[in-house]
PDB file of N, CA and C in Angstrom:
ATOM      1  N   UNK A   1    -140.056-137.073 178.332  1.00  0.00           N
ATOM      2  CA  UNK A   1    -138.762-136.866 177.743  1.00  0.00           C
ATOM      3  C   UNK A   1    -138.437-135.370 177.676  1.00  0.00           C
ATOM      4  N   UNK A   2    -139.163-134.754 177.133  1.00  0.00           N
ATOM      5  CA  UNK A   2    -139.319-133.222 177.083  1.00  0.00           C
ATOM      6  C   UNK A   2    -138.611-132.747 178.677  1.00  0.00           C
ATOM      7  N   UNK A   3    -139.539-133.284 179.940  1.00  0.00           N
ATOM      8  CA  UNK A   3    -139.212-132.480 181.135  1.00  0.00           C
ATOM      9  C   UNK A   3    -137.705-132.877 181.386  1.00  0.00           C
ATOM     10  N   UNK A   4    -137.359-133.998 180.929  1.00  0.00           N
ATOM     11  CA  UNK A   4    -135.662-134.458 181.577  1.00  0.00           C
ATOM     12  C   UNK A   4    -134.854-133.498 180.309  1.00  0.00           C
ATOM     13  N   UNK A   5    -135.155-133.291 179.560  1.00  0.00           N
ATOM     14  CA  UNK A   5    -134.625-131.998 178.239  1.00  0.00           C
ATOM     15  C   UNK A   5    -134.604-131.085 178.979  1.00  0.00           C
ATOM     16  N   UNK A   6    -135.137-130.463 179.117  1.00  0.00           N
ATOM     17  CA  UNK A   6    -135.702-129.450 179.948  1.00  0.00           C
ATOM     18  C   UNK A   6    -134.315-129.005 181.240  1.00  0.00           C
ATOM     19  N   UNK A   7    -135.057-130.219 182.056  1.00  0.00           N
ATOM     20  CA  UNK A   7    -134.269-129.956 183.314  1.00  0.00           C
ATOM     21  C   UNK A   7    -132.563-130.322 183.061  1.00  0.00           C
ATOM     22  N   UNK A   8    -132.520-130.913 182.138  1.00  0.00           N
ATOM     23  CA  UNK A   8    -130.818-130.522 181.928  1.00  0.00           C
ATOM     24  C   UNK A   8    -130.189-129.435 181.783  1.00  0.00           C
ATOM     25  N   UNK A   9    -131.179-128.663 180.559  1.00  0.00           N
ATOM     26  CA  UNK A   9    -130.843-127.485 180.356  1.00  0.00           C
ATOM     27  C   UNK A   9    -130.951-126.560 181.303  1.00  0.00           C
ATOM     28  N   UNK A  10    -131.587-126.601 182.594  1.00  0.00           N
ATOM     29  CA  UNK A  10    -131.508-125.404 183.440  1.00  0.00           C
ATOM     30  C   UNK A  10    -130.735-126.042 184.640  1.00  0.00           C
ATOM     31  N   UNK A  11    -130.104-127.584 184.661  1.00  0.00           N
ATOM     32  CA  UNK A  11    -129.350-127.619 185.379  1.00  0.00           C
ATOM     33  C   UNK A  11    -128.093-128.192 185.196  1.00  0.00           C
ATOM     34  N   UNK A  12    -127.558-127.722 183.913  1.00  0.00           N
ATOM     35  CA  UNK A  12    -126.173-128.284 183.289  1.00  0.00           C
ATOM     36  C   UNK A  12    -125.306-128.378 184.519  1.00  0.00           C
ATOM     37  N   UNK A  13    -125.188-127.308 185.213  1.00  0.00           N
ATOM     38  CA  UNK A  13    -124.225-127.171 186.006  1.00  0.00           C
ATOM     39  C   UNK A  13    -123.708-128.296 186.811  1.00  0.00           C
ATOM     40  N   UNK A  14    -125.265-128.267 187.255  1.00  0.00           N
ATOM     41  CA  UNK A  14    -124.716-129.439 188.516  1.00  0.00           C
ATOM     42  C   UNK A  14    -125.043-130.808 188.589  1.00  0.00           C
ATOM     43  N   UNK A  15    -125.357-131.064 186.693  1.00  0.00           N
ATOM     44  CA  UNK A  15    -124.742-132.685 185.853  1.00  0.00           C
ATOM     45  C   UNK A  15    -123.530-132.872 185.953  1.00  0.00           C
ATOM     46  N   UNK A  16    -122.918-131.591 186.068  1.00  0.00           N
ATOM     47  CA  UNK A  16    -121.623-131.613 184.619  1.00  0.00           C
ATOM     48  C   UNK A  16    -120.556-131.817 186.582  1.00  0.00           C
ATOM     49  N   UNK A  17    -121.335-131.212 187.833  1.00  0.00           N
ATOM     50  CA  UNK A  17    -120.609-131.545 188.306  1.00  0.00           C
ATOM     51  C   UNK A  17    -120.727-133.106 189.198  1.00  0.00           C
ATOM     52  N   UNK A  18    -121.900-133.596 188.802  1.00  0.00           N
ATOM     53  CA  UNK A  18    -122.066-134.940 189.372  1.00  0.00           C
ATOM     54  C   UNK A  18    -121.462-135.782 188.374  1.00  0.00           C
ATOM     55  N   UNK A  19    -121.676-135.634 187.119  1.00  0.00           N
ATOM     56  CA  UNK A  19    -120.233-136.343 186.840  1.00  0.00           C
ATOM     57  C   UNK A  19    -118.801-136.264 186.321  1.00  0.00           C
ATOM     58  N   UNK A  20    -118.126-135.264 187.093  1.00  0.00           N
ATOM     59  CA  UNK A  20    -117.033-135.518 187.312  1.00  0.00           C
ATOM     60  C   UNK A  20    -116.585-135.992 188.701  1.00  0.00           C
ATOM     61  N   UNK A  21    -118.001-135.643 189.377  1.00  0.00           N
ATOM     62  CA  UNK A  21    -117.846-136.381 190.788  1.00  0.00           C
ATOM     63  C   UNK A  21    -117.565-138.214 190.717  1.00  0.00           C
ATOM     64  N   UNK A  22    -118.351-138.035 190.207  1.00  0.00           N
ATOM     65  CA  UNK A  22    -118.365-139.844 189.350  1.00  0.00           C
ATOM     66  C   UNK A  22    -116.927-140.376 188.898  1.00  0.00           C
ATOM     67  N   UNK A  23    -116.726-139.379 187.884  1.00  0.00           N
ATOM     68  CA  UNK A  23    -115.202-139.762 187.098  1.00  0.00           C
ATOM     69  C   UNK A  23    -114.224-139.922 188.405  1.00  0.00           C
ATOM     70  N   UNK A  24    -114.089-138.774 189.695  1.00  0.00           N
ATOM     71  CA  UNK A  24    -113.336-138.582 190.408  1.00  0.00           C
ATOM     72  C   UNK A  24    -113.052-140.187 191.201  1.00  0.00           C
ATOM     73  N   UNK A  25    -114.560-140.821 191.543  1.00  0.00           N
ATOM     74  CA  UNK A  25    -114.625-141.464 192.385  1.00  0.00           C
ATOM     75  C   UNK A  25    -114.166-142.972 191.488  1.00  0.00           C
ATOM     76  N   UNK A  26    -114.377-142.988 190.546  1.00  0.00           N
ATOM     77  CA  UNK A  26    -114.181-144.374 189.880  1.00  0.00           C
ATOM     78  C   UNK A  26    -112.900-144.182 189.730  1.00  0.00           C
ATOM     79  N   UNK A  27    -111.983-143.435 189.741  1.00  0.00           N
ATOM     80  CA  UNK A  27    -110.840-142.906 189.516  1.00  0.00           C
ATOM     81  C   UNK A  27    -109.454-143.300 190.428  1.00  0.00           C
ATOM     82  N   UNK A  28    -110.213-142.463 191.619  1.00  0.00           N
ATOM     83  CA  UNK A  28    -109.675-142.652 192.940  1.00  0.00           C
ATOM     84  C   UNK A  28    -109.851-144.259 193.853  1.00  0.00           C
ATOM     85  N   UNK A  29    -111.070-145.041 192.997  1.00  0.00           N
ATOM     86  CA  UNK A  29    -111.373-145.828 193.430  1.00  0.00           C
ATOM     87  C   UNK A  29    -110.020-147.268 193.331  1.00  0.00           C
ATOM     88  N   UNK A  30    -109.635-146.681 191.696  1.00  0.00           N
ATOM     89  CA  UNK A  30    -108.909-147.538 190.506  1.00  0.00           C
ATOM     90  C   UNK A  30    -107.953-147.764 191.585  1.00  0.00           C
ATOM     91  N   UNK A  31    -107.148-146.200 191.760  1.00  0.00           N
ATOM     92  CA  UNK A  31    -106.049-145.735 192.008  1.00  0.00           C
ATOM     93  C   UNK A  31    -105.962-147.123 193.273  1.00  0.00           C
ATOM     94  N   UNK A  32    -106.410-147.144 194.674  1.00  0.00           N
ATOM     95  CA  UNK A  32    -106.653-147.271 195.734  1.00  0.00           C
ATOM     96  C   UNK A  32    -106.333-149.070 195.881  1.00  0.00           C
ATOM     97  N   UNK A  33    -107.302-149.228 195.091  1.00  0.00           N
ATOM     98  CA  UNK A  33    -107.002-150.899 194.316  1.00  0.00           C
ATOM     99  C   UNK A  33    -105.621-150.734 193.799  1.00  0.00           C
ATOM    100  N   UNK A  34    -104.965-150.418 193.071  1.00  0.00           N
ATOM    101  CA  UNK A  34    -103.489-150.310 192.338  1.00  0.00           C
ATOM    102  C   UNK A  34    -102.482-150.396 193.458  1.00  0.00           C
ATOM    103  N   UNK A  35    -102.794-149.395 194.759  1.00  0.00           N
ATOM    104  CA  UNK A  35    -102.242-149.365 195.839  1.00  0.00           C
ATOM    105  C   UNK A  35    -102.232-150.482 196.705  1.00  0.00           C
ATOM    106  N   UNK A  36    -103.187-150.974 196.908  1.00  0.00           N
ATOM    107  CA  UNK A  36    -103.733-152.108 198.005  1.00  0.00           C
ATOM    108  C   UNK A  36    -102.479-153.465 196.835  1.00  0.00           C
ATOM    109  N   UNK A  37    -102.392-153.603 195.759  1.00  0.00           N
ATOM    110  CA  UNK A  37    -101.996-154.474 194.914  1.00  0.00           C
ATOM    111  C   UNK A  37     -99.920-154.318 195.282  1.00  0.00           C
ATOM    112  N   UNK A  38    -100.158-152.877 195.084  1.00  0.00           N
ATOM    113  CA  UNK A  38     -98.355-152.856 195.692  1.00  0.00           C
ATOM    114  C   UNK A  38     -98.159-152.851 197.077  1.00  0.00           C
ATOM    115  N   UNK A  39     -98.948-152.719 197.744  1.00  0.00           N
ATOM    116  CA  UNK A  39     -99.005-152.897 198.921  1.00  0.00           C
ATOM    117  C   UNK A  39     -98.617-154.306 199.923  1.00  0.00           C
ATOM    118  N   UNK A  40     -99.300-155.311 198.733  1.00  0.00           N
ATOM    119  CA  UNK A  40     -99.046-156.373 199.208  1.00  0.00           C
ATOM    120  C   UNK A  40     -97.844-157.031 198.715  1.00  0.00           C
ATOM    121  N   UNK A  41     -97.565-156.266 197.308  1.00  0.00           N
ATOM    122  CA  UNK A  41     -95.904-156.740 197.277  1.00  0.00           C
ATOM    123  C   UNK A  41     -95.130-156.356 197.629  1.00  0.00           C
ATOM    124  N   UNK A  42     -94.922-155.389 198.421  1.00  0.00           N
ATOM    125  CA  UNK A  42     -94.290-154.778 199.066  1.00  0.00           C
ATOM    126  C   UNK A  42     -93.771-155.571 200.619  1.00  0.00           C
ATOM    127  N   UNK A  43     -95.479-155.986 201.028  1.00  0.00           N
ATOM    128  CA  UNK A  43     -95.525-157.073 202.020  1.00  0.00           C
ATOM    129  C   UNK A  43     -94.790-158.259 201.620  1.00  0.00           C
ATOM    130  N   UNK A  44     -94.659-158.688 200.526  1.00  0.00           N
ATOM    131  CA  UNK A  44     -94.234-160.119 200.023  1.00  0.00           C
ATOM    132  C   UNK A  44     -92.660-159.617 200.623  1.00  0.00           C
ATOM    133  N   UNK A  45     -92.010-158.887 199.894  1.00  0.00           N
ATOM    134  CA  UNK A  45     -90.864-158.329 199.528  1.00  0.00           C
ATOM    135  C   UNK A  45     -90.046-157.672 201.183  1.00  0.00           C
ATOM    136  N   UNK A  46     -91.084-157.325 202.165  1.00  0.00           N
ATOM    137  CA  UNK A  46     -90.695-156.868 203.329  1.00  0.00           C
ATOM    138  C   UNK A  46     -90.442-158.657 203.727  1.00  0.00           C
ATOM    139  N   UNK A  47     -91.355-159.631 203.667  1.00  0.00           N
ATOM    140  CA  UNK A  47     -91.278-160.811 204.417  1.00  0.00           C
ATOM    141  C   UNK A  47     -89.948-161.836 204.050  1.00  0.00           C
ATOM    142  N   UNK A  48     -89.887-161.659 202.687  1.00  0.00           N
ATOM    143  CA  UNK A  48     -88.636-161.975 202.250  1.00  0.00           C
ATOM    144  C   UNK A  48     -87.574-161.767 203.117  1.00  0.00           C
ATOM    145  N   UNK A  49     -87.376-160.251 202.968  1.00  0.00           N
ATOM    146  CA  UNK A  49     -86.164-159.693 203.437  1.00  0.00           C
ATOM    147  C   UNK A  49     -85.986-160.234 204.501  1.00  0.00           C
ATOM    148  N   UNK A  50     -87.231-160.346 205.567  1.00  0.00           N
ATOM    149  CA  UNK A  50     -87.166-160.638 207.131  1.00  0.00           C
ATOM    150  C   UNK A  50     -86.131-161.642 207.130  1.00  0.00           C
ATOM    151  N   UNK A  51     -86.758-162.782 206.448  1.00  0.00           N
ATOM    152  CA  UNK A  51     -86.065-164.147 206.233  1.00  0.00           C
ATOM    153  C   UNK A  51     -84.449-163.970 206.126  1.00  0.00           C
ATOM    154  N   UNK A  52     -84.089-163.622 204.886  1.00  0.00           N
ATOM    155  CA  UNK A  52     -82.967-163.483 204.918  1.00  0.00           C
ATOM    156  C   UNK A  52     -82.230-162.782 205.979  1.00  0.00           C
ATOM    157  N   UNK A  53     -82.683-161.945 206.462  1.00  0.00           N
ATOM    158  CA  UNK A  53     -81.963-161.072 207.967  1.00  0.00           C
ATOM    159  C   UNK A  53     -82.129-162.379 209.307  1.00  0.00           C
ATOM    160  N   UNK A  54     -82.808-162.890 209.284  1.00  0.00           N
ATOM    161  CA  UNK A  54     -82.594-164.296 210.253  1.00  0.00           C
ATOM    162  C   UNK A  54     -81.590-165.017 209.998  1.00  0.00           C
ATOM    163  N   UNK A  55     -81.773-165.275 208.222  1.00  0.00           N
ATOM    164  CA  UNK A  55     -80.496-166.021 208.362  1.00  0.00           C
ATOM    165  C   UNK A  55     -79.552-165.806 208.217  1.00  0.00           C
ATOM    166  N   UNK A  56     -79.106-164.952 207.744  1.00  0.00           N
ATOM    167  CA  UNK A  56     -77.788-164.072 208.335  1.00  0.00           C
ATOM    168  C   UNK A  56     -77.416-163.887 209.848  1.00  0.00           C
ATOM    169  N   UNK A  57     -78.233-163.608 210.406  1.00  0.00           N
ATOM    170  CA  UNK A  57     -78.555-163.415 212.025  1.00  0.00           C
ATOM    171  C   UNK A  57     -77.939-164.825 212.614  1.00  0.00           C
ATOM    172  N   UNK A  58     -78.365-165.754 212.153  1.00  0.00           N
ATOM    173  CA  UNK A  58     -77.778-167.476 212.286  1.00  0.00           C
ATOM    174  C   UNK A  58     -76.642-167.327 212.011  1.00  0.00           C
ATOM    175  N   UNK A  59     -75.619-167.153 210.852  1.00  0.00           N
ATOM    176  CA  UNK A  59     -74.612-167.135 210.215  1.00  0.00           C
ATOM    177  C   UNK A  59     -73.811-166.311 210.889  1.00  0.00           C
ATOM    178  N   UNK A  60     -74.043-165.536 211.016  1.00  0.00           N
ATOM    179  CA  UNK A  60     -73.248-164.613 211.829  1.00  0.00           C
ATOM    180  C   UNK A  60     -73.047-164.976 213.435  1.00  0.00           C
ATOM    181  N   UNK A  61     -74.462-165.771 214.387  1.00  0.00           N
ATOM    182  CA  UNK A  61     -74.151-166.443 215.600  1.00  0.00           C
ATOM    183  C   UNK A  61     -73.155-167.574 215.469  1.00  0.00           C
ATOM    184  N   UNK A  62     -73.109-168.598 214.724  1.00  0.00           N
ATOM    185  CA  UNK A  62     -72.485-169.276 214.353  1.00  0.00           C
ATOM    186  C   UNK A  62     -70.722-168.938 213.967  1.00  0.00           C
ATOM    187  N   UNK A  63     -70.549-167.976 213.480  1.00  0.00           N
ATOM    188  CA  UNK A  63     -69.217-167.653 212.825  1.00  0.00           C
ATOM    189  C   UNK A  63     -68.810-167.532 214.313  1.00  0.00           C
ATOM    190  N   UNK A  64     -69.400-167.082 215.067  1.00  0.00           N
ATOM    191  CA  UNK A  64     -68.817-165.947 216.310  1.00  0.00           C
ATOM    192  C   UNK A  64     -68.693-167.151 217.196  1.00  0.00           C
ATOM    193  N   UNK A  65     -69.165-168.566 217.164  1.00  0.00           N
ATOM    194  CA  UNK A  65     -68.780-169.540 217.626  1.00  0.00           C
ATOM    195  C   UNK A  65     -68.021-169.906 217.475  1.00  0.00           C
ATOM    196  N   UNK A  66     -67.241-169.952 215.651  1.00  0.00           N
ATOM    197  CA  UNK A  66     -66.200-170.402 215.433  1.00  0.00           C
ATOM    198  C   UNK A  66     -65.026-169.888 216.055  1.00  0.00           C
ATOM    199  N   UNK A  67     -65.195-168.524 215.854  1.00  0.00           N
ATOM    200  CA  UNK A  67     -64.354-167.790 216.564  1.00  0.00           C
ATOM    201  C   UNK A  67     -64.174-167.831 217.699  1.00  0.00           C
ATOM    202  N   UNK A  68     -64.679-168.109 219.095  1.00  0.00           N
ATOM    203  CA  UNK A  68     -64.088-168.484 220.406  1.00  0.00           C
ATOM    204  C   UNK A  68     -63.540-169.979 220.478  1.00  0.00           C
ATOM    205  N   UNK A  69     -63.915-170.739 219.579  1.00  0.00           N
ATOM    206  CA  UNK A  69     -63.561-172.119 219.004  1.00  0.00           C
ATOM    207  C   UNK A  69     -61.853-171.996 218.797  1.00  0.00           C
ATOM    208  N   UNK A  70     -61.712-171.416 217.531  1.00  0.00           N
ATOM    209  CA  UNK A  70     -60.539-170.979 217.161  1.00  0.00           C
ATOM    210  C   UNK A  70     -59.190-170.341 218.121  1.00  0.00           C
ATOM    211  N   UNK A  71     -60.201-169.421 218.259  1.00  0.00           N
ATOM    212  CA  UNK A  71     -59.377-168.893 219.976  1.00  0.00           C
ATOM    213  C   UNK A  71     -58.716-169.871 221.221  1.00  0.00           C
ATOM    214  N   UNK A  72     -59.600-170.696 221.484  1.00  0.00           N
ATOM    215  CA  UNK A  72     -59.014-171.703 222.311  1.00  0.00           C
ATOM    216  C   UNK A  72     -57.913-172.726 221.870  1.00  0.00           C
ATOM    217  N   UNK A  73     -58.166-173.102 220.742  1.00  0.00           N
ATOM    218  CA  UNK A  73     -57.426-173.648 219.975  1.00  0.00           C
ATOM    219  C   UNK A  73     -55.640-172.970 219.916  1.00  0.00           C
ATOM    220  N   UNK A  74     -55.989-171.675 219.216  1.00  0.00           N
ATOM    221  CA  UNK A  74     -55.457-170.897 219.402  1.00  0.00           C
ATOM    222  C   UNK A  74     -54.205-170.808 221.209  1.00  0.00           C
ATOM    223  N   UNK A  75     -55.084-170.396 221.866  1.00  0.00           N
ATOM    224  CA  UNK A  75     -54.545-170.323 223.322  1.00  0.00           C
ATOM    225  C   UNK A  75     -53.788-171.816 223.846  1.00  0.00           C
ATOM    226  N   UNK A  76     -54.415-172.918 222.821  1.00  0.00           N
ATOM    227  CA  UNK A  76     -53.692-173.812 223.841  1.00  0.00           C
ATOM    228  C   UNK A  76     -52.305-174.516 222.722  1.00  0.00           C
ATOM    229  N   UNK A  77     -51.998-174.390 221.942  1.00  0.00           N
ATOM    230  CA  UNK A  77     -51.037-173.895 220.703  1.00  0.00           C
ATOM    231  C   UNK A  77     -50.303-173.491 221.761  1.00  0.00           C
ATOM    232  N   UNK A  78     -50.543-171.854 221.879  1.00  0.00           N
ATOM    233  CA  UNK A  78     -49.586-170.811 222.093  1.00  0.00           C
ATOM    234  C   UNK A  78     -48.993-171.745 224.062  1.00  0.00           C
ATOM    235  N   UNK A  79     -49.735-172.299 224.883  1.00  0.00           N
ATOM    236  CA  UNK A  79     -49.071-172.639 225.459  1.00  0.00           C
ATOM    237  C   UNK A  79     -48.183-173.525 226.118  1.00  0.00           C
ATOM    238  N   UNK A  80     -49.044-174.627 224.913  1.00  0.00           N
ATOM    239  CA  UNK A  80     -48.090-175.475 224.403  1.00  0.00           C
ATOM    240  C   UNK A  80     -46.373-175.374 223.859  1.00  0.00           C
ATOM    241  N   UNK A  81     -46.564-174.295 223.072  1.00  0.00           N
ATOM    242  CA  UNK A  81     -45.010-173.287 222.918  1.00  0.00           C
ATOM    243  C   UNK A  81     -44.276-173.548 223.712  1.00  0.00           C
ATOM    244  N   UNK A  82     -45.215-172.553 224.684  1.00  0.00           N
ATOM    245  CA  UNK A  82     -44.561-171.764 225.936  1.00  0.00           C
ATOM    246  C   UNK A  82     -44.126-172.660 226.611  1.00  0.00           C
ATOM    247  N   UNK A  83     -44.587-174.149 226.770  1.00  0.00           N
ATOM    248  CA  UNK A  83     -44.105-174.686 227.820  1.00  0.00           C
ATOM    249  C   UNK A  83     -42.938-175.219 227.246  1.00  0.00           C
ATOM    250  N   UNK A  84     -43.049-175.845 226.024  1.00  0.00           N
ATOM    251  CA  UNK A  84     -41.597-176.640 224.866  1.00  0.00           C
ATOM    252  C   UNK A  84     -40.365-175.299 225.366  1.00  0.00           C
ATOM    253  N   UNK A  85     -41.020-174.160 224.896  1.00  0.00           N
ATOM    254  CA  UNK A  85     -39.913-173.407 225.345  1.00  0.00           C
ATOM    255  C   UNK A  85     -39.130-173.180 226.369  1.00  0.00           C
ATOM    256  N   UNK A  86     -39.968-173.543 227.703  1.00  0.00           N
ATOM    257  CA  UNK A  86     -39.721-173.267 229.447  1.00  0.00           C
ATOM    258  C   UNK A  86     -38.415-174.094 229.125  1.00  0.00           C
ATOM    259  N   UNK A  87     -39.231-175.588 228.867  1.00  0.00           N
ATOM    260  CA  UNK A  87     -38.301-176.877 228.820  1.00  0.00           C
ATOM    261  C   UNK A  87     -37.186-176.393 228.386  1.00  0.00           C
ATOM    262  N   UNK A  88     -36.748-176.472 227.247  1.00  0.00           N
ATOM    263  CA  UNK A  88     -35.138-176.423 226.288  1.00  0.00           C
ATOM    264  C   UNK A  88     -34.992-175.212 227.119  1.00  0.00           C
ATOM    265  N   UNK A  89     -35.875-174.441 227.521  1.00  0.00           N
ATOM    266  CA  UNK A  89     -34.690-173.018 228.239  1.00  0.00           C
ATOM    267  C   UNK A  89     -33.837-173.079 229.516  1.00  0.00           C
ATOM    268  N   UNK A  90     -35.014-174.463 229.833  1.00  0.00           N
ATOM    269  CA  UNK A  90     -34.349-175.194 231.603  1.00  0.00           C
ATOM    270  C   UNK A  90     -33.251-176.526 231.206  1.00  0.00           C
ATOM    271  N   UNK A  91     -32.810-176.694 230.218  1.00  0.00           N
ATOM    272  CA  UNK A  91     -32.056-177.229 229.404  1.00  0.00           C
ATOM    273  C   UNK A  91     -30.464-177.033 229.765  1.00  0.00           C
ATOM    274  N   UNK A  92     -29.633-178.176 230.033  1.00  0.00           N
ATOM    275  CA  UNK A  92     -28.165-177.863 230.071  1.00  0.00           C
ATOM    276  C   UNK A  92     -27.500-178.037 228.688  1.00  0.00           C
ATOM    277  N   UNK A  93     -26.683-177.375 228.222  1.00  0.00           N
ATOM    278  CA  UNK A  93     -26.244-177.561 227.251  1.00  0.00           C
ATOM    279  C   UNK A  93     -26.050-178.962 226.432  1.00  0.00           C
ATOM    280  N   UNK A  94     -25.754-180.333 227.010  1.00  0.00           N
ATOM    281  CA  UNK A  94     -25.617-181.176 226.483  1.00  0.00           C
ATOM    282  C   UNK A  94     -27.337-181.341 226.033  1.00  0.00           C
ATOM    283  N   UNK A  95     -27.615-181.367 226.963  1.00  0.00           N
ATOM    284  CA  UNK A  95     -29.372-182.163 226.815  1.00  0.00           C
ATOM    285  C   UNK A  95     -29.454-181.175 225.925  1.00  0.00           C
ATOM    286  N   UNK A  96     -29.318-180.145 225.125  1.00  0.00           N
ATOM    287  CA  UNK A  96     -30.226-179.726 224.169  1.00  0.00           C
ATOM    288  C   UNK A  96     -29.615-180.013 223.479  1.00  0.00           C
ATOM    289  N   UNK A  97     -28.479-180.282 222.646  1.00  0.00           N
ATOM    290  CA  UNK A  97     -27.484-180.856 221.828  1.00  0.00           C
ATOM    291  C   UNK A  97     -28.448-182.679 221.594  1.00  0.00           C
ATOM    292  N   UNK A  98     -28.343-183.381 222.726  1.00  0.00           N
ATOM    293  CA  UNK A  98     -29.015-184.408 222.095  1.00  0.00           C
ATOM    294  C   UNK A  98     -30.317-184.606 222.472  1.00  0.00           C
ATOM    295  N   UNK A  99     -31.348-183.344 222.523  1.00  0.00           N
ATOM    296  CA  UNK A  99     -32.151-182.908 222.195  1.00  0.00           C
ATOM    297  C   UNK A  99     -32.628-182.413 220.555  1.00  0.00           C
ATOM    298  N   UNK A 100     -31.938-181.715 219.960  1.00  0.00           N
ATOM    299  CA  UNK A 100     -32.081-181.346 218.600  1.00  0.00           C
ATOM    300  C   UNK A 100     -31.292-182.278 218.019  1.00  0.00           C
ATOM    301  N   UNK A 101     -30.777-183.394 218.596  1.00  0.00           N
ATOM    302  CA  UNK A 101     -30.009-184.641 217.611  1.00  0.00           C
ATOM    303  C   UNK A 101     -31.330-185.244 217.555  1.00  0.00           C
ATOM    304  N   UNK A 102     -32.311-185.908 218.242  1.00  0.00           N
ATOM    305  CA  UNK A 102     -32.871-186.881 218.187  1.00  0.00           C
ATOM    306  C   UNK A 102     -33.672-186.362 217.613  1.00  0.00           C
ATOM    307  N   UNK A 103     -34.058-184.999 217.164  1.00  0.00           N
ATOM    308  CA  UNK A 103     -34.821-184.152 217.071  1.00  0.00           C
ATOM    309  C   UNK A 103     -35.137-184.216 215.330  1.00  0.00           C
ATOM    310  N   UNK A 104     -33.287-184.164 215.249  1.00  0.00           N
ATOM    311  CA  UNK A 104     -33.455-183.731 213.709  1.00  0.00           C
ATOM    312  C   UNK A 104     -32.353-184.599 213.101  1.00  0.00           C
ATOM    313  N   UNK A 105     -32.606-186.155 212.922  1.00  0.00           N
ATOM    314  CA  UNK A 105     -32.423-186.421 212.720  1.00  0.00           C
ATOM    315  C   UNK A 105     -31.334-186.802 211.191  1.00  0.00           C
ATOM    316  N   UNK A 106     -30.415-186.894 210.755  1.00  0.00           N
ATOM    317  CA  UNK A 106     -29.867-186.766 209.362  1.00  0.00           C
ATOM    318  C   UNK A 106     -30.363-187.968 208.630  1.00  0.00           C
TER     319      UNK A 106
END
């Protein structure tokens, strides 16, 4: 017991720095674990997001369907018009007279 007395006292120094080497490492060790822990929620939270950006990604292919959908729709409307219009414009005056009679009835 005496010699470990002893040898402390002539080697405080380089106790005092083995353990804070110690403290450092249990420390840094904590830290590292704490990290690895947000790390993976972070992962949770990146995988999430993924998800939702797919399905948006869907939603958005889809809308853009509607939309050439609409469009055609659209286009055949408008030439449908066009042709009602050709007609009554190739129209003699009587025929459009009992054209908008039969048309619009009282």
């Amino acid at each position: 017991m005496y010699l470990i007395l002893n040898s402390l006292r002539n080697q405080w120094l380089g106790f005092v720095l083995i353990f804070f080497m110690v403290l450092f490492w249990v420390s840094s060790d904590n830290e590292m674990n704490r990290l690895k822990a947000k790390e993976k929620e972070l992962q949770l939270v990146i995988k999430d997001l993924e998800e939702k950006d797919h399905a948006s990604a869907l939603l958005i292919d889809s809308l853009s369907k509607v939309d050439t959908v609409l469009l055609t729709k659209i286009k055949l409307i408008k030439e449908k018009e066009y042709e009602t219009i050709r007609i009554i414009d190739s129209m003699h005056i009587s025929q459009l007279q009992q054209y908008f009679t039969d048309r619009y009835e009282r």
